[in-house]
Protein backbone atom coordinates (compact mmCIF):
# COMPACT_ATOMS: atom_id res chain seq x y z
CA UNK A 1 -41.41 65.82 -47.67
CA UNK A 2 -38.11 64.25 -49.32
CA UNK A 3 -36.08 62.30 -46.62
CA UNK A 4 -32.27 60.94 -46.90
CA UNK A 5 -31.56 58.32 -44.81
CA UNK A 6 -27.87 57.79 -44.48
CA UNK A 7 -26.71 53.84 -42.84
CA UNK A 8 -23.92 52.71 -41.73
CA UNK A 9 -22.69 49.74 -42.59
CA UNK A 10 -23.28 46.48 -40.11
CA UNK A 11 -20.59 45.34 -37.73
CA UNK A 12 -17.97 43.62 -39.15
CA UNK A 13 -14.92 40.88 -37.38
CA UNK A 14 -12.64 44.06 -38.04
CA UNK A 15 -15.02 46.15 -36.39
CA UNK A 16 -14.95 43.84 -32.77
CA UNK A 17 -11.19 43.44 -33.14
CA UNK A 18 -11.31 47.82 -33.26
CA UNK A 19 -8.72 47.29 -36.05
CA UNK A 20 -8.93 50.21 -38.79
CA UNK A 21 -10.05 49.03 -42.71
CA UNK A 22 -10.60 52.26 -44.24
CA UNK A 23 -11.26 51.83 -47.96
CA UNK A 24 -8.19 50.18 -48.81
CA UNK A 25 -9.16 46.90 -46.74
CA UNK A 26 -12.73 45.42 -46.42
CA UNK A 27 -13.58 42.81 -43.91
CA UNK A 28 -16.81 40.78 -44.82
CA UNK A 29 -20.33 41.62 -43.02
CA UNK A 30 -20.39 39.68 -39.89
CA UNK A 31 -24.02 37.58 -39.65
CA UNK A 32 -24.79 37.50 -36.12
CA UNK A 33 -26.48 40.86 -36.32
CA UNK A 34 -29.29 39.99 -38.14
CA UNK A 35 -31.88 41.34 -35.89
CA UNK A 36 -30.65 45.03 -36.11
CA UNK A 37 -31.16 44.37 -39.87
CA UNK A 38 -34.57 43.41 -39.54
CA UNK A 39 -35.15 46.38 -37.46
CA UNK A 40 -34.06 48.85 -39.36
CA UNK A 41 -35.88 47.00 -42.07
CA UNK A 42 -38.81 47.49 -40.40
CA UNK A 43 -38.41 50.58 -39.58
CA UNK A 44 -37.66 52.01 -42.92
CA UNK A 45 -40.63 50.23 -44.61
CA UNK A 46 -42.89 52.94 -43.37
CA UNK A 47 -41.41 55.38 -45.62
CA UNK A 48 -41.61 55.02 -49.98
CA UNK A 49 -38.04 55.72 -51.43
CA UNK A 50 -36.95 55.90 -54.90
CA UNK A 51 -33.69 54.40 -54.71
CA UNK A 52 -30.94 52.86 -52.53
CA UNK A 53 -26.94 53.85 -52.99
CA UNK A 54 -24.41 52.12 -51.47
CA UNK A 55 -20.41 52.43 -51.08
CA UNK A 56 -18.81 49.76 -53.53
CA UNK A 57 -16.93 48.34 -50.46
CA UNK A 58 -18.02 44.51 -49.21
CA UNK A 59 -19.33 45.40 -45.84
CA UNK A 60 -21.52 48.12 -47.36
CA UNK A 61 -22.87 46.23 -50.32
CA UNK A 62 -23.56 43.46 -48.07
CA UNK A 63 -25.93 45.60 -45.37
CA UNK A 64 -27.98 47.29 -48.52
CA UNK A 65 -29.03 43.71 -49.95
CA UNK A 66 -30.12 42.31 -46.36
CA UNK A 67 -31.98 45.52 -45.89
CA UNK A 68 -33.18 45.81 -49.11
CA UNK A 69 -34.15 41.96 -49.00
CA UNK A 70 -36.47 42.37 -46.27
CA UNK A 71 -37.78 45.19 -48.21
CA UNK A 72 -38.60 43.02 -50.94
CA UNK A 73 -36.26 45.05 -53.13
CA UNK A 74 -33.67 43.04 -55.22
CA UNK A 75 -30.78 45.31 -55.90
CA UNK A 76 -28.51 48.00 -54.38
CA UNK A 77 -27.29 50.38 -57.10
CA UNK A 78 -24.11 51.24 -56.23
CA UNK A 79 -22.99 54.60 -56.71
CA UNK A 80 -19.76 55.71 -57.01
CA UNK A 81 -19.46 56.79 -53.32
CA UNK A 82 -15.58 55.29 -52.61
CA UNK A 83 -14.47 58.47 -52.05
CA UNK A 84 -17.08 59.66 -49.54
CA UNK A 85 -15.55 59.33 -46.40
CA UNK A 86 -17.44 59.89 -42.92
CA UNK A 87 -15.04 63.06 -42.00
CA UNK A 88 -16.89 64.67 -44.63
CA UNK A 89 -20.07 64.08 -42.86
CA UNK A 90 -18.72 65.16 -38.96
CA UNK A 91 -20.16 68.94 -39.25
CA UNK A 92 -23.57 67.38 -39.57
CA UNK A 93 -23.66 66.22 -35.92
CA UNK A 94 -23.65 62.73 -33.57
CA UNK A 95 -21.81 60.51 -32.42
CA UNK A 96 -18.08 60.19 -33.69
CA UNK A 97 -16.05 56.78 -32.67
């Protein structure tokens, strides 16, 4: 069975302040959170994938390689998924902030 596993990106300082960044603005990955990474990490190494996409944005990028690192897996191809914002995803259920 195929499986898509859609992340969000870590917590960032913008993210604690509950200021809005949007595309246009992109605060950097904050590091503090590093056991969440190493969870999901951990988590996600049960299943075999056949690649990793990420957003171009900082915080994005950033969450990929520590995953990915843990994984053992050097690179993040980004895709050109700028435009892919999450009110495109709301029919598909969960949580909304």
């Amino acid at each position: 069975m195929q499986r898509i596993f859609i992340i969000r990106h870590g917590k960032t300082e913008w993210n604690l302040a509950k200021r809005l960044q949007g595309a246009g603005a992109d605060s950097p990955l904050r590091t503090d959170y590093a056991q969440q990474y190493a969870d999901l990490a951990r988590y996600l190494n049960q299943y075999s994938y056949a690649a990793a996409y990420s957003s171009p944005l900082l915080r994005a990028r950033q969450t990929g390689e520590i995953i990915l690192a843990k994984l053992n897996q050097n690179t993040v191809p980004a895709a050109n998924c700028a435009g892919s914002h999450r009110n495109q995803f709301r029919s598909m259920g969960g949580p909304h902030p």
